[in-house]
N, C-alpha and C. Protein backbone atom coordinates (compact mmCIF):
# COMPACT_ATOMS: atom_id res chain seq x y z
N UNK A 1 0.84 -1.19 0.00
CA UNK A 1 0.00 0.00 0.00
C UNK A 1 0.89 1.25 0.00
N UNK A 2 0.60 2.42 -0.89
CA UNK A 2 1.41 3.55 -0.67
C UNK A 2 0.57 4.88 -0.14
N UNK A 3 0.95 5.55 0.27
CA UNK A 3 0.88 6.68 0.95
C UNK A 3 0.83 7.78 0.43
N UNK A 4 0.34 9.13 0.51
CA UNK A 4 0.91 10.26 0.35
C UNK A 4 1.26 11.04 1.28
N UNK A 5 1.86 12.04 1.02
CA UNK A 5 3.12 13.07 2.00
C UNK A 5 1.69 13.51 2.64
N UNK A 6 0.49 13.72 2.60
CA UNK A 6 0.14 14.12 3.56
C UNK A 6 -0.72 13.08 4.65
N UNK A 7 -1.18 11.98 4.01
CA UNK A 7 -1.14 10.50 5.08
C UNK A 7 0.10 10.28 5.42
N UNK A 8 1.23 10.19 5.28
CA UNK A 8 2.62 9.94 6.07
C UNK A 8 2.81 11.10 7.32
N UNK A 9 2.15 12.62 6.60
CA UNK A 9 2.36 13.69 7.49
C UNK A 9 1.55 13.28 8.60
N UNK A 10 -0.18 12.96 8.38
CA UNK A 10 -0.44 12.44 9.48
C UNK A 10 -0.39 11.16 10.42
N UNK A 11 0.04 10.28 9.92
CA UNK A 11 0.54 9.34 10.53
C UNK A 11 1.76 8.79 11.52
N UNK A 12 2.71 10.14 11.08
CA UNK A 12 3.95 10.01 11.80
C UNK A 12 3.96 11.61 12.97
N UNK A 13 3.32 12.15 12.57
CA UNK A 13 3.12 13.59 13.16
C UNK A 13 3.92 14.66 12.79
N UNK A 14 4.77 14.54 11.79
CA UNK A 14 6.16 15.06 10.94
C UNK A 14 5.22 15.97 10.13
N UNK A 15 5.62 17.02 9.96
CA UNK A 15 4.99 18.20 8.34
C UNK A 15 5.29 17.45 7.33
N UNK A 16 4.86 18.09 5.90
CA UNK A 16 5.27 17.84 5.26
C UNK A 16 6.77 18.34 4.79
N UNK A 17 6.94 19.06 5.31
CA UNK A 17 8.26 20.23 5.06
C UNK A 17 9.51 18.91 5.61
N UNK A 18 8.90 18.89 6.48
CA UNK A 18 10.27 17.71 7.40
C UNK A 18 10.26 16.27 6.96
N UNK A 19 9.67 15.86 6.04
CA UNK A 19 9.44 14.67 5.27
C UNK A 19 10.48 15.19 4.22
N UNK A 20 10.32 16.27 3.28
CA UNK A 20 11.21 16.22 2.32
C UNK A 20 12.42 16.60 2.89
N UNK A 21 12.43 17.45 4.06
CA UNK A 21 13.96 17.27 4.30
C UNK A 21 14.32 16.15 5.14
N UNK A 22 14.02 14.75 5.41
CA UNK A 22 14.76 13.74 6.23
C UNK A 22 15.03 13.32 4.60
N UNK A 23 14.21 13.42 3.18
CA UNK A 23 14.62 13.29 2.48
C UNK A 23 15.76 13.88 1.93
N UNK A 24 15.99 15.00 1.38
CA UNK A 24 17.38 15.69 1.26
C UNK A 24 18.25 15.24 2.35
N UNK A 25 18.23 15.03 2.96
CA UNK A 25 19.46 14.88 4.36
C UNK A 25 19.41 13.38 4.42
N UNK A 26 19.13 12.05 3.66
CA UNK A 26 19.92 11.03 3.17
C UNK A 26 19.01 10.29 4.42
N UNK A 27 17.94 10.47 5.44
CA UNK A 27 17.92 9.73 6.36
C UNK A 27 16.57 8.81 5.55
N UNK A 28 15.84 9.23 4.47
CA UNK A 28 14.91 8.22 4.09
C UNK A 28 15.31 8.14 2.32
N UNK A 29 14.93 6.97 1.69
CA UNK A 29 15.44 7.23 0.31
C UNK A 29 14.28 7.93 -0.30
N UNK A 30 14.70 8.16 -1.49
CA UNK A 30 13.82 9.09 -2.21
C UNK A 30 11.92 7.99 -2.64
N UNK A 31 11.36 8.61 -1.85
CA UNK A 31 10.07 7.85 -2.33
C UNK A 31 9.38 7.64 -3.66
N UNK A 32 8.72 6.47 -4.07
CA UNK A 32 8.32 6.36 -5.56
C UNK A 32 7.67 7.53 -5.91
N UNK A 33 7.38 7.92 -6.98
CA UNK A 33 6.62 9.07 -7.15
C UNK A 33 5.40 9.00 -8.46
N UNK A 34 3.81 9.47 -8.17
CA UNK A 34 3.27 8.66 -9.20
C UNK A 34 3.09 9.22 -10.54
N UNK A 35 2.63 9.14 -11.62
CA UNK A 35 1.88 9.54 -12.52
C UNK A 35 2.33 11.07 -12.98
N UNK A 36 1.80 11.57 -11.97
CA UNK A 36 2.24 13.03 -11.72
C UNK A 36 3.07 13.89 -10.96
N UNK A 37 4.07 13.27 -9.94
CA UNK A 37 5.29 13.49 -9.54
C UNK A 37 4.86 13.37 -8.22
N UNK A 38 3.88 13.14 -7.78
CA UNK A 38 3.50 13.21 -6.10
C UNK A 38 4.28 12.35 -5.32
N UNK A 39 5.06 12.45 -4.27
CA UNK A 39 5.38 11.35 -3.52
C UNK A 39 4.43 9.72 -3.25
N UNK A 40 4.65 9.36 -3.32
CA UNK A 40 4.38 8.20 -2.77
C UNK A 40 4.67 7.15 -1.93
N UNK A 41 4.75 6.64 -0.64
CA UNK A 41 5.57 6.46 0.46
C UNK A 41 4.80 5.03 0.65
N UNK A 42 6.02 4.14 1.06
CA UNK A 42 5.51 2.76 1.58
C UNK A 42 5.28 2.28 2.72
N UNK A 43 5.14 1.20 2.74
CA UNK A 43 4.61 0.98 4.47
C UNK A 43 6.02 1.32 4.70
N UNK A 44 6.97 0.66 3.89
CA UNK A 44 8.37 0.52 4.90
C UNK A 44 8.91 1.64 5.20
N UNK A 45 8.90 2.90 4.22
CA UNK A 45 9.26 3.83 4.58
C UNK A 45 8.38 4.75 5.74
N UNK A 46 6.84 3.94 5.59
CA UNK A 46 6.67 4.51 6.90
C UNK A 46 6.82 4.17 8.49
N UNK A 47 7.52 3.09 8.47
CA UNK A 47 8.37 2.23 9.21
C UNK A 47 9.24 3.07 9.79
N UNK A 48 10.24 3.24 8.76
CA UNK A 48 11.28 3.58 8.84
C UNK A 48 10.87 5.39 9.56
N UNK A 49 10.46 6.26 8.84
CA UNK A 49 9.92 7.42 9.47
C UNK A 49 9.35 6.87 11.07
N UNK A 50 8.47 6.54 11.96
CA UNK A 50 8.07 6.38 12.67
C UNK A 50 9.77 5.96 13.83
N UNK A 51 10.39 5.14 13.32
CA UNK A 51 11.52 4.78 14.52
C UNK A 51 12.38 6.37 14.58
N UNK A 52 12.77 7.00 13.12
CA UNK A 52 13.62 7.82 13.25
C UNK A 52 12.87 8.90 14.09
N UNK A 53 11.46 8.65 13.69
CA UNK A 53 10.47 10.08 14.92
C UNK A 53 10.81 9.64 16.46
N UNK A 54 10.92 8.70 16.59
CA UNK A 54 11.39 8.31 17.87
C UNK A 54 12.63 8.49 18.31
N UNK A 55 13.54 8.00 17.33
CA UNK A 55 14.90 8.46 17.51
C UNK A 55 15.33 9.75 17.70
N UNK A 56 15.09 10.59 17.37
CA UNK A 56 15.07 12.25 17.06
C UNK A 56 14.31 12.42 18.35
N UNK A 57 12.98 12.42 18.88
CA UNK A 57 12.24 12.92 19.80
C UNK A 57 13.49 12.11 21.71
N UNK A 58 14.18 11.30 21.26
CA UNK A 58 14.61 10.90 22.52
C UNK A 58 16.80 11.25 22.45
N UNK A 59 16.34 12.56 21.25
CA UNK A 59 17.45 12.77 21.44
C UNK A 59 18.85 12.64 20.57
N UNK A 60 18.86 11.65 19.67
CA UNK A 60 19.19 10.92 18.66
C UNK A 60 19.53 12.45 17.92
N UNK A 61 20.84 12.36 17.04
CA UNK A 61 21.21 13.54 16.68
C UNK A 61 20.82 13.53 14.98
N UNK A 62 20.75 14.06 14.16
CA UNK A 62 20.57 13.92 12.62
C UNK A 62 21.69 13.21 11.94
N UNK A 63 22.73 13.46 12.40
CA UNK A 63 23.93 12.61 11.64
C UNK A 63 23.77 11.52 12.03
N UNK A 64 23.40 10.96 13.43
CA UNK A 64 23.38 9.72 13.73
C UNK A 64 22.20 9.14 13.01
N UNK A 65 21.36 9.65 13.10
CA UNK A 65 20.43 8.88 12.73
C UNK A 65 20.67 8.72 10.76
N UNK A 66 20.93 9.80 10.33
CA UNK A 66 21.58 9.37 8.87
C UNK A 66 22.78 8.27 9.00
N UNK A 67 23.29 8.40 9.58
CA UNK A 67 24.14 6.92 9.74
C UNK A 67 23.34 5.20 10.02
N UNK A 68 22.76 6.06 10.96
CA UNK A 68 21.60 4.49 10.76
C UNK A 68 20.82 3.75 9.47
N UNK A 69 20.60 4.89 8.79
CA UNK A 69 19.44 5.04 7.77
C UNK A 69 20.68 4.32 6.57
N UNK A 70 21.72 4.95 6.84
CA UNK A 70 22.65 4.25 5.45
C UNK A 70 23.42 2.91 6.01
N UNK A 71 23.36 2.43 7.25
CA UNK A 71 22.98 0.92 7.78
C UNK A 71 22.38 0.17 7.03
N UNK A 72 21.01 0.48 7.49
CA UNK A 72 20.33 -0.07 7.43
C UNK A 72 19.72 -0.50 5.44
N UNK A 73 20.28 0.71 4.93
CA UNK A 73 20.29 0.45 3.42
C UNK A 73 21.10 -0.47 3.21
N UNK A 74 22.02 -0.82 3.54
CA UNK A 74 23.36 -1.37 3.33
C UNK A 74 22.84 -3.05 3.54
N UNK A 75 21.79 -3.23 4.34
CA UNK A 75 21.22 -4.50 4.61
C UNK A 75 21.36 -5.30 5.74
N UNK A 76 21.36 -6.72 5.69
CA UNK A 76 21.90 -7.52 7.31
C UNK A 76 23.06 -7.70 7.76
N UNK A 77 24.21 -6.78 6.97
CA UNK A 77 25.65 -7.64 7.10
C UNK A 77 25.64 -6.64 8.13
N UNK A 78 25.20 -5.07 8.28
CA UNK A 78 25.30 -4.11 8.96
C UNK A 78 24.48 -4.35 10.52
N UNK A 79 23.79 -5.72 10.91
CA UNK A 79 23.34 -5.74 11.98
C UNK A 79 24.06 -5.66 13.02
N UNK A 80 25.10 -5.79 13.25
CA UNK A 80 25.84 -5.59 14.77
C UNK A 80 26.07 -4.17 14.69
N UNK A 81 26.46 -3.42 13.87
CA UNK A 81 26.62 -2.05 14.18
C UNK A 81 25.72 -0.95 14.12
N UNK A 82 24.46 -1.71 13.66
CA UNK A 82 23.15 -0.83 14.13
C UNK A 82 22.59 -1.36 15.30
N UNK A 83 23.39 -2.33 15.32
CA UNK A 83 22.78 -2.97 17.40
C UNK A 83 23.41 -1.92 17.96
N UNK A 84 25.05 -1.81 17.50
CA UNK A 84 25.49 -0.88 18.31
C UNK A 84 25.13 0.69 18.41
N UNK A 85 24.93 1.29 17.36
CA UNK A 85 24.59 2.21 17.16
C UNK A 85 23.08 2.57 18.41
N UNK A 86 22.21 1.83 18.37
CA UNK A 86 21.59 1.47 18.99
C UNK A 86 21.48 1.19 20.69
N UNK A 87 22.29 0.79 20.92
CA UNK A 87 22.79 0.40 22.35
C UNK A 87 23.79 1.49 22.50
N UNK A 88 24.37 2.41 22.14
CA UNK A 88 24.87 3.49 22.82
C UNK A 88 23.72 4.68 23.25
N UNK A 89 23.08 4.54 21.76
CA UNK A 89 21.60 5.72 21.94
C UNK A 89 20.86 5.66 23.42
N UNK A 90 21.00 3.87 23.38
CA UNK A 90 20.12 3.42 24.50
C UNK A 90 20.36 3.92 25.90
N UNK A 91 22.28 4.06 25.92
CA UNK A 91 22.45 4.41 27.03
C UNK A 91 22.58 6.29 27.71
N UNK A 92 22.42 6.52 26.41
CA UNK A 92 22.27 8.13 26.43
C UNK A 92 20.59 8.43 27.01
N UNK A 93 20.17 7.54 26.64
CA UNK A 93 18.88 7.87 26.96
C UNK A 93 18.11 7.54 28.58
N UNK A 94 19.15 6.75 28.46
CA UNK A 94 18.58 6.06 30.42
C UNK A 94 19.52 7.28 30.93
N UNK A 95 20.47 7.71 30.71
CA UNK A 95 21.52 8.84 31.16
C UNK A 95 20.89 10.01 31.33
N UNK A 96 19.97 10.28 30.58
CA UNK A 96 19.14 11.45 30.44
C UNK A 96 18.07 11.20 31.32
N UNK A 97 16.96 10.04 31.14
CA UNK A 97 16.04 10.04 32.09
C UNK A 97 16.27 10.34 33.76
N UNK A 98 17.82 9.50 33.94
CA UNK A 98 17.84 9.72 35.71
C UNK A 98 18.48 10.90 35.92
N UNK A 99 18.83 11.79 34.82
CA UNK A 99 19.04 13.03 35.20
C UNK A 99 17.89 13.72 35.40
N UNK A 100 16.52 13.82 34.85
CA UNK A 100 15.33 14.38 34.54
C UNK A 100 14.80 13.51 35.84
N UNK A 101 14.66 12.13 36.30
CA UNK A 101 14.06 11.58 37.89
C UNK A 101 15.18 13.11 38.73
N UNK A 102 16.23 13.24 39.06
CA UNK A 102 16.94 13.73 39.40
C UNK A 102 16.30 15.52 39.81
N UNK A 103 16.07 15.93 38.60
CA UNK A 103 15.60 16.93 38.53
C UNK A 103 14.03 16.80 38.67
N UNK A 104 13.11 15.79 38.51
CA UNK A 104 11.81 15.94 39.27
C UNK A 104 12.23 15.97 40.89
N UNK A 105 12.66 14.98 41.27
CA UNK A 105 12.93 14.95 42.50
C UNK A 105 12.79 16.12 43.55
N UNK A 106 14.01 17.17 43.27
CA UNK A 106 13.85 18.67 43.25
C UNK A 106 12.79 19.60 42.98
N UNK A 107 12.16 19.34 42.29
CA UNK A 107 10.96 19.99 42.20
C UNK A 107 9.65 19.12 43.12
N UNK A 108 9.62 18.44 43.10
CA UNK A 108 8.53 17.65 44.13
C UNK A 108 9.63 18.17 45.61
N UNK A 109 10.30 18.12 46.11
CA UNK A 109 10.71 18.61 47.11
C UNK A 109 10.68 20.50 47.42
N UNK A 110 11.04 20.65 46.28
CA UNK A 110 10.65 22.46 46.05
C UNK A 110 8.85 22.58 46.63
N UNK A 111 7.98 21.71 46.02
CA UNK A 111 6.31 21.51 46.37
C UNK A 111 6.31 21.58 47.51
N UNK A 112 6.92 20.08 47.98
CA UNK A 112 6.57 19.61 49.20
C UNK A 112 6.82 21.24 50.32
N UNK A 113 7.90 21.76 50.01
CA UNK A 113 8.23 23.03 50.94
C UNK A 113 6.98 24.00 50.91
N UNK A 114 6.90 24.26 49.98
CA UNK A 114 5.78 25.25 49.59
C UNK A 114 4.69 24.74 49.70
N UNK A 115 3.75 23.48 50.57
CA UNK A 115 2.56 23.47 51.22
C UNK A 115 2.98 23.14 52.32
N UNK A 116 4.15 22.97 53.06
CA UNK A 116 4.22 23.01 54.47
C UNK A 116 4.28 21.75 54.79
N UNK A 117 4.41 20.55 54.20
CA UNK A 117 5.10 19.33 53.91
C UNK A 117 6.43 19.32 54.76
N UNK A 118 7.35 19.68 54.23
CA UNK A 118 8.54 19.43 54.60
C UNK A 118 9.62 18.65 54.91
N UNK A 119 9.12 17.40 54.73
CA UNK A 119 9.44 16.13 54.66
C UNK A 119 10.07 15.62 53.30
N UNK A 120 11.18 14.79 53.09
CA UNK A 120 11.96 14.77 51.92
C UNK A 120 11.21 13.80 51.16
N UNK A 121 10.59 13.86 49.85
CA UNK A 121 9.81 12.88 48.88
C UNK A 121 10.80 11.64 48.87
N UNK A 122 10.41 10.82 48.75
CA UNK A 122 10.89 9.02 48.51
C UNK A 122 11.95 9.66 47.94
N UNK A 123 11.46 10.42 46.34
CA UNK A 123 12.36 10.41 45.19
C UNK A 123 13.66 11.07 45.21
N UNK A 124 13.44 12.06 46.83
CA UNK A 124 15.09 12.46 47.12
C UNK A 124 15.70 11.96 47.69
N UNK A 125 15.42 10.63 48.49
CA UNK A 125 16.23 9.74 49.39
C UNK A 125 17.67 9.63 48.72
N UNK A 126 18.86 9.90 49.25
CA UNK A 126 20.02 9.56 48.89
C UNK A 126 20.48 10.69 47.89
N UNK A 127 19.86 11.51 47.19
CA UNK A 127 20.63 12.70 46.29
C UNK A 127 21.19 13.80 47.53
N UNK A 128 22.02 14.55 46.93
CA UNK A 128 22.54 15.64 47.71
C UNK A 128 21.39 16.36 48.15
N UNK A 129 21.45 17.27 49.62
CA UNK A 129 20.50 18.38 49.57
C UNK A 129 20.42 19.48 48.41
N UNK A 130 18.93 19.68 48.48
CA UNK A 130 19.24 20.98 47.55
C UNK A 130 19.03 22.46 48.42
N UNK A 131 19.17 23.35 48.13
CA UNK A 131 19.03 24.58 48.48
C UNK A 131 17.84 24.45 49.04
N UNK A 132 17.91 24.52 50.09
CA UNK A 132 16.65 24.32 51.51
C UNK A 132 16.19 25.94 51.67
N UNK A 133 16.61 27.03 51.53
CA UNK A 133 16.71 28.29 51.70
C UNK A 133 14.95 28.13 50.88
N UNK A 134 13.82 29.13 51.94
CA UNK A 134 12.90 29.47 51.59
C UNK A 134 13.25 30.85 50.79
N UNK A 135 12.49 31.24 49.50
CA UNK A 135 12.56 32.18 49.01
C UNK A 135 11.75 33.45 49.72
């Protein structure tokens, strides 16, 4: 089944503007195009759009992810190094979340001060104090 740029637009949540540029920028190949020059997009490429929306939304940089994309063209011989590629992302990303638990933490303790709570949330057990100073 094929698609057009504006069922792909809504399906992946991407514009259309940012469809043709993951196109120019090498991260999707150039889609069939019909009759009359319209894009036309496949499941796979809408596959492929949907992980890189993920990839990108958790951080994933554009070169990297064009590196994936020309992986993954390249076929199965390239599977260990899109595992890897993959498993570093992975760990950037747990790296990021317990910085962000880290920084809720602080703010649920910032709350807790400001209704007269005062008591340290679960989620700060064991982090440094933070600036206890009432404003």
């Amino acid at each position: 089944m094929e698609h057009t740029i504006a069922e792909v637009a809504e399906q992946t949540g991407l514009t259309a503007h940012t469809l043709r540029y993951y196109e120019r920028a090498g991260l999707l190949d150039p889609p069939e195009r019909d009759w009359n020059g319209h894009r036309r997009y496949s499941e796979r490429d809408v596959s492929m759009l949907q992980l890189l929306t993920r990839l990108r939304a958790t951080g994933m940089t554009i070169a990297e992810m064009r590196r994936y994309a020309e992986l993954c063209r390249v076929g199965p011989a390239t599977f260990d190094e899109r595992r890897e590629l993959l498993e570093e992302h992975r760990r950037q990303v747990k790296q990021k979340i317990a910085e962000l638990q880290t920084d809720l933490a602080l703010i649920e303790y910032k709350i807790s001060v400001y209704t007269g709570v005062e008591e340290v949330p679960a989620a700060m057990v064991g982090l440094p104090a933070p600036d206890l100073a009432r404003p």
